[in-house]
Each structure stands twice: as C-alpha cells, then as structure tokens.
Protein backbone atom coordinates (compact mmCIF):
# COMPACT_ATOMS: atom_id res chain seq x y z
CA UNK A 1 131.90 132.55 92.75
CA UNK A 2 129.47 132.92 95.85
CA UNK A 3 130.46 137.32 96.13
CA UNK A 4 129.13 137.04 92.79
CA UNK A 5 125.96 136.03 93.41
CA UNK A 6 123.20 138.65 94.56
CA UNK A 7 123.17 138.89 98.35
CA UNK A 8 119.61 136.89 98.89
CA UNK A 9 121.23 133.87 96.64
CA UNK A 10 124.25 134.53 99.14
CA UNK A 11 121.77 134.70 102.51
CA UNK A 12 120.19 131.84 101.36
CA UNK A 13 123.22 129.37 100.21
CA UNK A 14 124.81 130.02 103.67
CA UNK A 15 121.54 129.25 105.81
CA UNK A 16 121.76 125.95 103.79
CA UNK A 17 125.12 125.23 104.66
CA UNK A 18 124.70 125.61 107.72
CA UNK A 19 121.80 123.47 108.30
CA UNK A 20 123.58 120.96 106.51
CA UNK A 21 126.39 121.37 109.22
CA UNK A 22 124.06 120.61 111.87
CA UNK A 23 122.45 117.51 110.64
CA UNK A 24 125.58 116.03 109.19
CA UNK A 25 126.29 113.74 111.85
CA UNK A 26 122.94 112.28 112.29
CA UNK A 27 123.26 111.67 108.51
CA UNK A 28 126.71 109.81 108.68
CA UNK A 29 124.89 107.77 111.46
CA UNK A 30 122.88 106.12 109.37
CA UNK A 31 125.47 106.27 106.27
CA UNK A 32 128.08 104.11 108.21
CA UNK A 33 125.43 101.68 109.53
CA UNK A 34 124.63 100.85 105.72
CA UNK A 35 128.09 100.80 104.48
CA UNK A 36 128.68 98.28 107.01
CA UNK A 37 125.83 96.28 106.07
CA UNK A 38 126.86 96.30 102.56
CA UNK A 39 130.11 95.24 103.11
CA UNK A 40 129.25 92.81 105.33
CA UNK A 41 126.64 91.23 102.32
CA UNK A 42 129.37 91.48 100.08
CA UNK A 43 131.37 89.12 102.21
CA UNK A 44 128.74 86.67 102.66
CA UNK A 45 127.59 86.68 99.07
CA UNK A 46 131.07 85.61 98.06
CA UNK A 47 131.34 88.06 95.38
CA UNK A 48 133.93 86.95 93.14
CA UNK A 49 135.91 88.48 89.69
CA UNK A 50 134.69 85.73 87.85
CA UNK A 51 131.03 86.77 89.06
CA UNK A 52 131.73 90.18 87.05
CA UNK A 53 131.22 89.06 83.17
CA UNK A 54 127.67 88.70 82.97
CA UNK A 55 125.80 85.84 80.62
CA UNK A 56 123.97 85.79 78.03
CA UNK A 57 120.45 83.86 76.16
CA UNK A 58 118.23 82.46 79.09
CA UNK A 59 121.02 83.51 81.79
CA UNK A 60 121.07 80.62 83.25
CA UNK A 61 123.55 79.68 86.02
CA UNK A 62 124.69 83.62 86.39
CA UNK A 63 126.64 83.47 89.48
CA UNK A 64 126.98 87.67 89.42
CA UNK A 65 122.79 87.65 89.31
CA UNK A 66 122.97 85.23 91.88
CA UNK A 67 124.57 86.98 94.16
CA UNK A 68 123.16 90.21 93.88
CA UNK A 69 120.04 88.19 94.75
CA UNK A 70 121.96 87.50 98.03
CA UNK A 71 123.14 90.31 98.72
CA UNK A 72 119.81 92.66 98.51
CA UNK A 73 117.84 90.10 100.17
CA UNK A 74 120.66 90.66 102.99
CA UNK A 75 120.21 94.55 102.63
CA UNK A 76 116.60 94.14 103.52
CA UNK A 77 116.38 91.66 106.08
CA UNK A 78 114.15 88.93 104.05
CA UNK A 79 114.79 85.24 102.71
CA UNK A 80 115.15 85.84 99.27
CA UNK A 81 114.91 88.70 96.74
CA UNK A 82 114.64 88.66 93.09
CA UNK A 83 116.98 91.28 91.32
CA UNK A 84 116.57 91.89 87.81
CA UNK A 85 117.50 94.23 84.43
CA UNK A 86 114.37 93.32 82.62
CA UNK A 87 112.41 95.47 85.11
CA UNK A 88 111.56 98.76 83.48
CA UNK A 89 110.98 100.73 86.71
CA UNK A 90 109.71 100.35 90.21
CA UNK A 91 106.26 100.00 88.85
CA UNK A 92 106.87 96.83 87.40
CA UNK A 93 108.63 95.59 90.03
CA UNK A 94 105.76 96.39 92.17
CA UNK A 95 103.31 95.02 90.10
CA UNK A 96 105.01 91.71 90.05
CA UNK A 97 104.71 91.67 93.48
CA UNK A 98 101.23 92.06 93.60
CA UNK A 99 99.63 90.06 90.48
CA UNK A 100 101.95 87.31 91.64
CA UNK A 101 100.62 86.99 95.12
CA UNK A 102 96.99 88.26 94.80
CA UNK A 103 94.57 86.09 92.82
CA UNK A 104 90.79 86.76 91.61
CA UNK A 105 88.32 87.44 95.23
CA UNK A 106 91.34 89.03 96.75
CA UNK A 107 91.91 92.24 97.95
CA UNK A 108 94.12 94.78 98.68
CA UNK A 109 93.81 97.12 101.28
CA UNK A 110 96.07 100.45 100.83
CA UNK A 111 96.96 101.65 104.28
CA UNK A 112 98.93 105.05 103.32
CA UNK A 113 95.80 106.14 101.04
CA UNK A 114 95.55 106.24 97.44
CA UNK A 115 99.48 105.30 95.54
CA UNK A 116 100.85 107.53 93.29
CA UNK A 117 99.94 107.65 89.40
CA UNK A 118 101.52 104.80 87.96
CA UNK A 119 100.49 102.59 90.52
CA UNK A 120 97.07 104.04 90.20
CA UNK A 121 96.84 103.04 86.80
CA UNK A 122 98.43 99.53 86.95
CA UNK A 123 95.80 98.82 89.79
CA UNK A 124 93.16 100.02 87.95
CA UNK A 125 91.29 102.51 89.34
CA UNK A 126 92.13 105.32 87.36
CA UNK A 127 92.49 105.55 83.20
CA UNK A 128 91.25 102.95 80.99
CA UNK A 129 94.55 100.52 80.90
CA UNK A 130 93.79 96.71 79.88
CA UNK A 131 95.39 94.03 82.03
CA UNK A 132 95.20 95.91 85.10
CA UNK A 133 94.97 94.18 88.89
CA UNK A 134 91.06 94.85 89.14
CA UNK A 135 90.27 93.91 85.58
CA UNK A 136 91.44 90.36 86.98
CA UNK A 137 89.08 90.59 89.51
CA UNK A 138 91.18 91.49 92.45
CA UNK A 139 89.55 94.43 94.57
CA UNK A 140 91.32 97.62 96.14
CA UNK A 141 90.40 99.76 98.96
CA UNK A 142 92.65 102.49 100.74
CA UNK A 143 93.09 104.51 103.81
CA UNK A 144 94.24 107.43 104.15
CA UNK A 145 96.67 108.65 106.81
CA UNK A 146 95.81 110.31 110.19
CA UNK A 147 96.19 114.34 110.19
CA UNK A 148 99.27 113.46 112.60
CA UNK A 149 100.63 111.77 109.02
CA UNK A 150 100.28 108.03 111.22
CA UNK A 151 98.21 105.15 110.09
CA UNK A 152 94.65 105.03 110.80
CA UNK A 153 93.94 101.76 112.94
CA UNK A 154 90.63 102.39 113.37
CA UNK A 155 89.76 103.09 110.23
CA UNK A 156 92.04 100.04 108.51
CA UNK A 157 90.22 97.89 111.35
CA UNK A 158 86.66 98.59 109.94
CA UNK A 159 88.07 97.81 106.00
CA UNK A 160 89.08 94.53 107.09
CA UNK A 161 87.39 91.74 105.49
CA UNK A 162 88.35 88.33 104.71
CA UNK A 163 89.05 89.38 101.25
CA UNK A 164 91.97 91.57 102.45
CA UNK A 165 94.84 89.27 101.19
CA UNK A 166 97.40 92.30 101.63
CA UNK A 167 97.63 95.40 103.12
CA UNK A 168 100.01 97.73 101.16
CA UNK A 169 102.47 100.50 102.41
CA UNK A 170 103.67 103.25 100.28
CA UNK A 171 106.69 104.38 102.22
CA UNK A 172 107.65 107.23 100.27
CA UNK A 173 105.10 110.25 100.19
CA UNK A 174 104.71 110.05 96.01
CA UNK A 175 103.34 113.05 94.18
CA UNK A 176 101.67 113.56 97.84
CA UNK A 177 102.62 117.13 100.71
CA UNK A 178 102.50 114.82 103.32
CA UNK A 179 102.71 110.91 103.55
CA UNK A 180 106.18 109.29 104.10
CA UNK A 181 106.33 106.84 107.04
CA UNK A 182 109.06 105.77 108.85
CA UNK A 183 110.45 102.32 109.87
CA UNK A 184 109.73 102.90 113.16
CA UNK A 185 105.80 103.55 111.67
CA UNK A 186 105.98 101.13 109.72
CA UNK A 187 107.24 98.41 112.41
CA UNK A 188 104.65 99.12 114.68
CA UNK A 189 102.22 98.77 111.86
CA UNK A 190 103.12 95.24 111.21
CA UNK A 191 102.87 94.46 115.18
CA UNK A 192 99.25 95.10 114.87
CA UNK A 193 98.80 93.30 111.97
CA UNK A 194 100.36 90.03 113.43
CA UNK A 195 98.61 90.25 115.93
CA UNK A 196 95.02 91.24 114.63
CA UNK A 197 95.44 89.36 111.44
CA UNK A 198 98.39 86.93 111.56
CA UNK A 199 97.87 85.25 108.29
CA UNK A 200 97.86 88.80 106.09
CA UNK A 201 100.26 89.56 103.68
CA UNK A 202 102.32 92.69 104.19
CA UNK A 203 103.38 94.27 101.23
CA UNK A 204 106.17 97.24 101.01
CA UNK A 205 106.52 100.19 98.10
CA UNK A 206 110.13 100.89 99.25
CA UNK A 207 110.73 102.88 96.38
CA UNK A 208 113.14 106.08 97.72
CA UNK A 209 113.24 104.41 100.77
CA UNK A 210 115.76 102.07 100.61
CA UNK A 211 119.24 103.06 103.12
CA UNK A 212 118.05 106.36 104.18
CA UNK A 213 117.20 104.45 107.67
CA UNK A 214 119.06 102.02 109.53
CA UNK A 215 117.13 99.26 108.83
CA UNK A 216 114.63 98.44 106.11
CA UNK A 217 110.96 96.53 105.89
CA UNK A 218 112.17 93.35 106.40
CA UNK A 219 114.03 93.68 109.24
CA UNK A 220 110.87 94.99 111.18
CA UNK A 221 108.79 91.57 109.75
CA UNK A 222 107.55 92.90 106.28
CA UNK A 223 106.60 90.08 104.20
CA UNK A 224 107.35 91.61 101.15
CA UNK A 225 109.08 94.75 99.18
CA UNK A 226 109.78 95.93 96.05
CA UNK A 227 111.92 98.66 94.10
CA UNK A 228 113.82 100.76 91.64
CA UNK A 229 117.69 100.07 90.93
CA UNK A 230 117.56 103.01 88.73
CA UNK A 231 116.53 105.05 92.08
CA UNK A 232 118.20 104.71 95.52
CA UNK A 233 120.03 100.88 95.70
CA UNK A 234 121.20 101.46 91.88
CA UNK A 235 123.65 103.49 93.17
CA UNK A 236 123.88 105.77 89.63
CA UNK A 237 125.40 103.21 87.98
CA UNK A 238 122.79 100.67 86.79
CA UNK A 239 121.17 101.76 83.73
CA UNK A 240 117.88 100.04 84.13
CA UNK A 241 116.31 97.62 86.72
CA UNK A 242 114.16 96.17 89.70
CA UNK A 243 113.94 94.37 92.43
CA UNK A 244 111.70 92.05 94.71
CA UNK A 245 112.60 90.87 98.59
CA UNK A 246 110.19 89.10 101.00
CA UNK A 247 109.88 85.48 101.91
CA UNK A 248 110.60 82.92 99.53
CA UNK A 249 107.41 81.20 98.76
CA UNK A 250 106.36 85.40 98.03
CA UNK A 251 109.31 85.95 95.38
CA UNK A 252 108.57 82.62 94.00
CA UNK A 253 105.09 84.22 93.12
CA UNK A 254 106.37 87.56 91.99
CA UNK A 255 109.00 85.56 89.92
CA UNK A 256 106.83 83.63 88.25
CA UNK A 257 104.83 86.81 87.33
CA UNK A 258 107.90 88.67 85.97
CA UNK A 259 108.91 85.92 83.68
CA UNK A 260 106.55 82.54 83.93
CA UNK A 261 106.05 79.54 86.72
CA UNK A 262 108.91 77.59 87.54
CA UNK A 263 111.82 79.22 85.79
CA UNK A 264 111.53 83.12 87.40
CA UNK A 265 114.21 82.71 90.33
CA UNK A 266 116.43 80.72 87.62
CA UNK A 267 116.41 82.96 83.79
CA UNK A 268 117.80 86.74 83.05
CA UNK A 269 120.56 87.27 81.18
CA UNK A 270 122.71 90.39 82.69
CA UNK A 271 124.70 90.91 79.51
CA UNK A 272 127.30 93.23 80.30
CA UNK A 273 125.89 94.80 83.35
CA UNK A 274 126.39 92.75 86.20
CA UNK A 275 129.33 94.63 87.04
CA UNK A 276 127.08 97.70 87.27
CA UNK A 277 124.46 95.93 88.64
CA UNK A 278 126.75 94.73 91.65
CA UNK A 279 129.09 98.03 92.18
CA UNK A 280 126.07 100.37 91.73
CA UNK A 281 124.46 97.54 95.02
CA UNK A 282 127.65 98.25 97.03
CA UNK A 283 128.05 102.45 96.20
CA UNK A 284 124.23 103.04 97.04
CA UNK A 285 124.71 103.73 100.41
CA UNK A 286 127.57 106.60 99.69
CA UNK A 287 125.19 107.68 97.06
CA UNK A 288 121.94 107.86 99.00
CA UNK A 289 123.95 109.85 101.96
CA UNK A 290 125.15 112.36 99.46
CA UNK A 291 121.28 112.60 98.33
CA UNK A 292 120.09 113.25 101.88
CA UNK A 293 122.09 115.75 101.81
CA UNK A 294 121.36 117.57 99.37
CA UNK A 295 117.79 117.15 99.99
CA UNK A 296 118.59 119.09 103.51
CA UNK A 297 120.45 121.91 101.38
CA UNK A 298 117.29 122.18 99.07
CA UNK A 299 114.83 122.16 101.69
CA UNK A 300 116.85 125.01 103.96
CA UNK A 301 117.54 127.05 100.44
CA UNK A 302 114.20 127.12 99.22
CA UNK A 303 112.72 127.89 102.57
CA UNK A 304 115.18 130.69 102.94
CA UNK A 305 114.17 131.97 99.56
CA UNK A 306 110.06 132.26 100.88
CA UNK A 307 108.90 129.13 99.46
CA UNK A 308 106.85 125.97 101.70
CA UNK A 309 109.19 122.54 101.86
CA UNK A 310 108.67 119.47 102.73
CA UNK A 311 110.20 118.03 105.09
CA UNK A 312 111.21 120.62 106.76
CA UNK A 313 115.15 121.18 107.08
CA UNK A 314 115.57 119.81 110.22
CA UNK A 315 113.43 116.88 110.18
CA UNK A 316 114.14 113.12 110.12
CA UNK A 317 114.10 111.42 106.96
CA UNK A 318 112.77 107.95 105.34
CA UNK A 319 112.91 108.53 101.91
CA UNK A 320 114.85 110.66 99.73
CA UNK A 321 112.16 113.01 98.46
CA UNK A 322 112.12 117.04 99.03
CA UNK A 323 109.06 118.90 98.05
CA UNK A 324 109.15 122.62 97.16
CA UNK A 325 105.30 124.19 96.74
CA UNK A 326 105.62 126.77 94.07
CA UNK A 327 101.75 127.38 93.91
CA UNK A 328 102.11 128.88 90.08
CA UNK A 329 102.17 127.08 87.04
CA UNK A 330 104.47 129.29 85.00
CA UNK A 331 107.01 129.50 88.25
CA UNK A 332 106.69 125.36 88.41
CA UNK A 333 107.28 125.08 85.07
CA UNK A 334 110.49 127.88 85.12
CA UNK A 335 111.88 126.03 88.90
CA UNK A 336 112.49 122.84 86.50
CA UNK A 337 113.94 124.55 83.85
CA UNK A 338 116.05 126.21 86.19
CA UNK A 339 117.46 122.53 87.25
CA UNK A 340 118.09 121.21 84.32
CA UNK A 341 120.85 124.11 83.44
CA UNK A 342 122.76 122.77 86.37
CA UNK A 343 122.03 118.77 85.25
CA UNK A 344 125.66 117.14 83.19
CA UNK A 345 123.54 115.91 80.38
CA UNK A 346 121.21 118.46 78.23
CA UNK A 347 122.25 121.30 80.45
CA UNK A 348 121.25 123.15 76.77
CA UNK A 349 117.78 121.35 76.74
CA UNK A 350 114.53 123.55 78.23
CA UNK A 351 112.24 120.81 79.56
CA UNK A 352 108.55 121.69 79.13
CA UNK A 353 105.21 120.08 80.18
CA UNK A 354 103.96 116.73 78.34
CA UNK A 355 102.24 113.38 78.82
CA UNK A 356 104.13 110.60 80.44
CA UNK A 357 102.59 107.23 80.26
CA UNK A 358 100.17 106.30 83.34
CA UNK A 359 99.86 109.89 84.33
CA UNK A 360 96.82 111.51 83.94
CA UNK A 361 98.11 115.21 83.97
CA UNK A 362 101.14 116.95 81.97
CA UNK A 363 104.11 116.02 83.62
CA UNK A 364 107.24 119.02 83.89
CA UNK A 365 110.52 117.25 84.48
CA UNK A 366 114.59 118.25 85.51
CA UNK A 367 116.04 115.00 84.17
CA UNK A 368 119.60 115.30 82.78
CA UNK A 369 120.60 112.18 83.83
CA UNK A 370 123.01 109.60 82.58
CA UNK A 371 120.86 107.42 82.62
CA UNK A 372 116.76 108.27 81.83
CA UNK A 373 114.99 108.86 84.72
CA UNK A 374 117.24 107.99 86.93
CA UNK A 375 116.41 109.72 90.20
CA UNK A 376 119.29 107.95 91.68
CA UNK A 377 121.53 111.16 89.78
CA UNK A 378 119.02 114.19 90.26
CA UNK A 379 115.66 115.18 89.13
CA UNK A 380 113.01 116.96 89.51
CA UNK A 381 109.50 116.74 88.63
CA UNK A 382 105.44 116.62 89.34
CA UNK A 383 102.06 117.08 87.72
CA UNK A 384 101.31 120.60 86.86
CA UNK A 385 98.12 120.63 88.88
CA UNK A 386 97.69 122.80 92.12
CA UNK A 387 99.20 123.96 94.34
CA UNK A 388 101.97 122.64 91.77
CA UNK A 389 104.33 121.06 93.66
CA UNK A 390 107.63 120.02 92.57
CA UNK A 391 109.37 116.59 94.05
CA UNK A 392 113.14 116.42 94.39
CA UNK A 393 114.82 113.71 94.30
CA UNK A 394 118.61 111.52 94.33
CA UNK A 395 121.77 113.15 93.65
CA UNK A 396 125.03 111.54 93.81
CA UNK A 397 127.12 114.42 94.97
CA UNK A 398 125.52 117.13 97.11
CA UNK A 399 128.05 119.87 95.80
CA UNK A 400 126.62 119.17 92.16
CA UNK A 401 123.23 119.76 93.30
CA UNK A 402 124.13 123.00 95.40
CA UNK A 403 124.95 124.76 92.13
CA UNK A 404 121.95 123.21 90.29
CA UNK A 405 119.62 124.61 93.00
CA UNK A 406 121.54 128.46 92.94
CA UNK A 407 121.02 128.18 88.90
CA UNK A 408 117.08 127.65 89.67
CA UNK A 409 117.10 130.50 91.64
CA UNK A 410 118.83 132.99 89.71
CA UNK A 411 116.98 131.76 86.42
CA UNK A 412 113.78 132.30 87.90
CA UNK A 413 115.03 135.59 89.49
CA UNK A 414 116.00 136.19 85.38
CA UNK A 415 112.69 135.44 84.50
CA UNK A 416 111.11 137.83 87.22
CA UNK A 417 109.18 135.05 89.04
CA UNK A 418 110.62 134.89 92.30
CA UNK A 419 107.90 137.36 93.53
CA UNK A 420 105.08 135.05 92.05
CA UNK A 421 105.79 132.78 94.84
C-alpha cells in the first residue's frame, strides 16, 4: 500500500516512523510506570466479579462504583475521588468542582490564562448562560502564561487578594498554540503556593492530562482535580462520564454539587456499565500510550508535509493534544474531512462547520467515534477562527490513526489545497 502512495505522502509517512522510533522508549517509560500503578490500584481496591453487575434506582451500596472511586483516587495520588456516569463531560465535572467549593465573595484566580470555551461560558464571562459561577457572585481573574510558556509569579503575586479562594490550572493547552504545563510546572507551582498562601485551594483541569506523565496533580500536593472518562482514563470503553479527586472534605463539596448535600459520595446507579466503567479505568494507560503515539506520528507527518505543529515531534508531552496550524478556512475545514474518511464510524459522513453548545464560534469536527465525542478514540476539531487551528486528540491504536492522517493528506491533495498551506 505505501509504493502506492505519491512519493511526498511516502517521504513524509517514513520521517514519521521514524521519529516515532526514536521516542518510543521514552514513551514506554512512562506507559509501564502507569500500568503498574493501575494494577497495583486494582489490587488494593479489591476488585471483585461480583463488583461487575452494576445497580440500579438510587445506586446505593454499588460496590463496582465504589471501587472505581478507590481506584482513581489511587491513580491520582488524593484521598478520595468521586467517579460518576451522570457526568456529561469534563465540563461538568469541573464545574462541580468549583460551585461546590467556591461560595458568593470568593474568587478564582486562573493561573494558565483564560480556560477554554466551555469553561468560559460555565464561569461566566463570556455568552449570556443563566446559572453561571459569577452570576452567583463568585469573581474570576486570570493570568496568562510567561512567553517561556511558565507561570507568571509575579504577576499571580500582585492578583492575590483575600478573595482568591482557588487558584486554577488548566493543564492541557485547550483551543490555545501554546499553554500545556507539565507536572514538574505544575509541582513547583504548588510549592509556592504553600508557602505564600498555605490555606489556598488548588484546583486541577486534568482533562487530556491524565497518564501521559508519571505522576499526576495529586501526587505533587494538588488539592483538587477533575476530568473526562470519555477522554484519556475512559480508556474507549466508557460511553459517558466524569470524575472528581482531591481531599475528602473537597469531593464532599463537589459531591454534594453533582447530586445534593449529604447523599453525593453515596447515590448513582451504574446500570450496566460498571464493567466498562472499571475495564475502560484499567486499559487507559495502554490506550493513552498508543495516543501519544500517534500524536508523535501526526506532529512529524504534518511537519514533513510544510505545515506548523504543536508540540513539536520531539518534545516532551503532558497531555495528549497535537495541534496542526492550517491558517485557511477552506483547508481547516477539508483537514477534518479528510479524518473522518479514516474514522470506523461515518467514514461516509462529510463533517462541516456548526454551533456546538458553549462555543461562541462554528465548530468543524473529525468525530467517528464509538462513542460521541469521545476523544479517548480519535478526533479532531477547533473553532474556525484564525489562524484556524486544528486540535488532535486520543486514539486507541496508533496504526489506525497513521492511515487516518495519510487519507487527510491525500484528500486535501484531491481537493488541490495542500499548496494553500
């Protein structure tokens, strides 16, 4: 199949593969690390057969949701963590986190700039959403990273009031060029904030970010995180989902948000998807190395092929995300379509620009997924606003998403667009 394809395609699958080579190691690193970890949760959870069947009504006594409480709060070095189906996507979980610890006076200080659109909108400082944080009279402020892509101390320093409840960390870099931190970033972020301001909350988005490093927020003294199971710890199996990890008085809070004082760490029926909910926990790390990898193909492909990544090929990595700047509308629009003739489901389907709700502009999306949106499989999308920017993300086999990424390039070399670029 690869003679067949037109000797740039060729040049530029074989650079790929051979950047892959080199980093491969470094990736299985941090693969085994995480496999071990999860294992080792496992074991201490006592997972159990009987654990696999789920419950029904107010859920009560569900040993299966139980333990995956365990077992993620294990994963990401905290007290407790609140896992559930009824969250609808890491946005929720998020914002569980924060109306359940922040009350009216407080506020939150962003430390890794403005959050992505959803967020944006939930908080309130963008759209015209009711029930949002700052209609409840909590206050937000946010600032932005250093050029060198590190937090601003000074800067965070001179925002700091004794309103600031929280400071927040977005650790992936969003719908954002630049932006993802590392652990290592993020670690000695929380030094200074123990010792500057020892009684502040710490808050985590750890959306993307979760096993792509060797150790997560909580195990550097984060106070409290939240996610996606339909992204990286869902492992492609759970169709729908959240979670919540931090100390336990925290959770308490953000439980009692998600479903109502006193019963949130107790109620949610998991039907018939503990199973998934449990065996998608313990294949996430297998999954998220196969995404890393991929995301190293796509970066060293595109690049090859003339167009700006980021990160770069080579570079380490603490979320899952690969950017590709496409700087055309019409070429954005063609990259996705591209992608989605290589996706398993609606390989037939052309995507197009449309609203999505809490996004202000038209959103183009790659998404045939098993499950919707699930960025734990593959996708693809962004706002179509300059310099139109397309974000890459999951994958759960990085030979699937080699041929998706040679179908984008020969349909936009179809389409005559490659020299738009």
């Amino acid at each position: 199949m690869v003679e067949e394809w037109p000797p740039w395609v060729r040049r530029a699958y074989r650079r790929a593969r051979e950047v892959l080579r080199a980093r491969l190691s470094r990736l299985e690193e941090v693969s085994q690390v995480n496999h071990l970890r999860m294992t080792e949760a496992f074991r201490e959870a006592r997972v159990a057969g009987s654990d696999l069947h789920g419950s029904t009504g107010y859920g009560l006594d569900d040993r299966g949701r139980e333990a995956a409480d365990r077992v993620v709060a294990a994963i990401m070095g905290t007290e407790s963590a609140l896992v559930r189906q009824q969250f609808v996507s890491g946005t929720h979980a998020i914002s569980a986190a924060l109306f359940g610890n922040l009350l009216y006076g407080d506020t939150v200080l962003s430390v890794t700039g403005v959050p992505y659109d959803t967020l944006q909108t939930a908080i309130g400082i963008r759209g015209e959403a009711v029930g949002t944080l700052t209609e409840g009279g909590v206050g937000f402020k946010a600032v932005g990273l250093t050029p060198e892509n590190d937090f601003d101390y000074a800067a965070i320093e001179k925002q700091v009031t004794s309103a600031v409840r929280m400071f927040m960390i977005q650790r992936s870099k969003g719908y954002a060029w630049k932006g993802a931190v590392n652990m290592g970033q993020i670690a000695n972020f929380i030094g200074f904030v123990r010792e500057r301001f020892p009684d502040r909350v710490v808050f985590v988005d750890n959306c993307y970010g979760e096993l792509v490093e060797t150790v997560e927020p909580g195990h550097v003294g984060a106070d409290l995180m939240a996610g996606s199971l339909i992204k990286n710890l869902g492992g492609t199996l759970m169709p729908s989902g959240g979670y919540v990890a931090g100390r336990r008085v925290l959770v308490e809070r953000a439980a009692a948000r998600f479903a109502a004082p006193g019963i949130g760490l107790k109620v949610g029926a998991t039907g018939d998807t503990v199973r998934l909910m449990l065996q998608g926990l313990y294949m996430s790390p297998l999954t998220v190395f196969e995404a890393l990898k991929g995301a190293v193909f796509a970066a060293a492909f595109w690049q090859e092929l003339g167009f700006d990544v980021s990160p770069a090929p080579e570079a380490e990595r603490t979320d899952i995300i690969q950017a590709v700047r496409l700087n055309n509308p019409e070429v954005m629009v063609a990259f996705c379509q591209g992608l989605q003739e290589g996706s398993p489901v609606d390989a037939f389907v052309c995507p197009v620009p449309g609203e999505m709700p809490g996004y202000e502009d038209e959103i183009i999306m790659a998404g045939g997924t098993f499950v919707q949106g699930a960025t734990s499989e593959f996708s693809a999308d962004g706002p179509l606003r300059e310099p139109y920017i397309v974000y890459l993300q999951g994958g759960c086999s990085c030979r699937y998403l080699e041929d998706a990424h040679v179908r984008a390039a020969l349909y936009l070399h179809r389409k005559e667009l490659l020299h738009q670029t």
